[in-house]
Protein backbone atom coordinates (compact mmCIF):
# COMPACT_ATOMS: atom_id res chain seq x y z
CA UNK A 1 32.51 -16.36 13.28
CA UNK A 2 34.80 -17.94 15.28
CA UNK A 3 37.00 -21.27 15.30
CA UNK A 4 38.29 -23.61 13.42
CA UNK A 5 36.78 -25.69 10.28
CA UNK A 6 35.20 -28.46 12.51
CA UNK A 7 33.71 -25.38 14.77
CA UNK A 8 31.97 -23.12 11.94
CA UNK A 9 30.44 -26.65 10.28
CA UNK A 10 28.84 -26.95 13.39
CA UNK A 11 27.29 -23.51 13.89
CA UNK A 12 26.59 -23.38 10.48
CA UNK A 13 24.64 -26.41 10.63
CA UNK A 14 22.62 -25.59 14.00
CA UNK A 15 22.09 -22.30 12.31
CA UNK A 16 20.41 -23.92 9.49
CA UNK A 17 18.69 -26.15 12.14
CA UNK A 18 17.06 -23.16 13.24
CA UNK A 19 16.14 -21.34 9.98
CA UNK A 20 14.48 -24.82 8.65
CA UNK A 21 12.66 -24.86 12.38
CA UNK A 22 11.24 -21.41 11.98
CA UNK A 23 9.55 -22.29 8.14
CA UNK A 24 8.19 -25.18 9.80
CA UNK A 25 10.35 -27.55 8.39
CA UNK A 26 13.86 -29.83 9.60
CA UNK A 27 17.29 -30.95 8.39
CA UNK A 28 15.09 -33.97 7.61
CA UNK A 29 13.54 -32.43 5.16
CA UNK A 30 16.25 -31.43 2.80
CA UNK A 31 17.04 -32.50 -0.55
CA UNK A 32 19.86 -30.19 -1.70
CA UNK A 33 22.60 -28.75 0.07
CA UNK A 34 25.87 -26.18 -1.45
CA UNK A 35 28.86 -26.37 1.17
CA UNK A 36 31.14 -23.27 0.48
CA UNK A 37 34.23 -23.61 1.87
CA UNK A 38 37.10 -21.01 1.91
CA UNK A 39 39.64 -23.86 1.02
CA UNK A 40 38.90 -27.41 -0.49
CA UNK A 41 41.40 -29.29 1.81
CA UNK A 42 39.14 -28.44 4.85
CA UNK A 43 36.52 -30.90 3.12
CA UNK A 44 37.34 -34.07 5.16
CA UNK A 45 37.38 -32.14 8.71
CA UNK A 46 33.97 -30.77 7.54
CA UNK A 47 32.35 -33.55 6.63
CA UNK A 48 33.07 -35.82 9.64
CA UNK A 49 31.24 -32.56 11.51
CA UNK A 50 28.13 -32.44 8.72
CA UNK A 51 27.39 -36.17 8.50
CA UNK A 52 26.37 -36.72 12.35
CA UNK A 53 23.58 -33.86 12.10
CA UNK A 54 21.54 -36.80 9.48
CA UNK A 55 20.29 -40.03 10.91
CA UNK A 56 20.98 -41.85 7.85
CA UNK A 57 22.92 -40.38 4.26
CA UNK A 58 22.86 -36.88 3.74
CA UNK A 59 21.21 -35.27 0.91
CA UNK A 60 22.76 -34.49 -2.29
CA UNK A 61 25.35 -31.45 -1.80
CA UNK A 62 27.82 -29.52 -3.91
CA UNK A 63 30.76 -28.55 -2.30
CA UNK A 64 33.26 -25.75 -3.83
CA UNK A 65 36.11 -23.84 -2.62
CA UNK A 66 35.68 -20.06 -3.00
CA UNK A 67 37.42 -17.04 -2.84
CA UNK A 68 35.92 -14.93 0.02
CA UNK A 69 32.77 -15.77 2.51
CA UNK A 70 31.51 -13.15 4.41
CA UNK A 71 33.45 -11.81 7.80
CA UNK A 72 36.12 -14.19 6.87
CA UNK A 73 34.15 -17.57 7.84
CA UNK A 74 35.91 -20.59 6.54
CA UNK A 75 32.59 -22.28 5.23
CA UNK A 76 28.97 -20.97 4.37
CA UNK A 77 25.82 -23.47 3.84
CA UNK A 78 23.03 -22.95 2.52
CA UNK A 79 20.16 -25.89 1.73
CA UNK A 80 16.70 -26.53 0.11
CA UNK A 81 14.06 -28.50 2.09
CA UNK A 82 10.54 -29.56 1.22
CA UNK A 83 7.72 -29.11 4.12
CA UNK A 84 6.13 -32.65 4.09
């Protein structure tokens, strides 16, 4: 994991790109996303990243600061998508 904020959010979202790709399925396709991010204050840098992988609003999201992600990433998303 490497960069800043603005960097992970956007490997974090290609990587779920690619996971929703493999099921069959698309970032279109999502209805509920949890953004976990190593501190709160990063939330405006991420989301000017997160909102230009949606051609319209995003889907609903939770966002929460917490204590530790894994190998010291700054942010961690996951998401829940519907195969239509």
């Amino acid at each position: 994991i490497e960069g800043d904020i603005e960097a992970q959010t956007r490997q974090a979202m290609k990587n779920l790109q690619t996971v929703l790709a493999a099921g069959g399925s698309s970032l279109d396709h999502l209805v509920k996303i949890n953004i976990y991010l190593k501190n709160i204050d990063d939330y405006a840098k991420m989301n000017q990243v997160y909102v230009t992988f949606f051609n319209g609003a995003p889907p609903a999201r939770t966002a929460l600061q917490v204590g530790k992600i894994p190998m010291d990433g700054l942010i961690e998303i996951e998401g829940i998508a519907v195969k239509r």
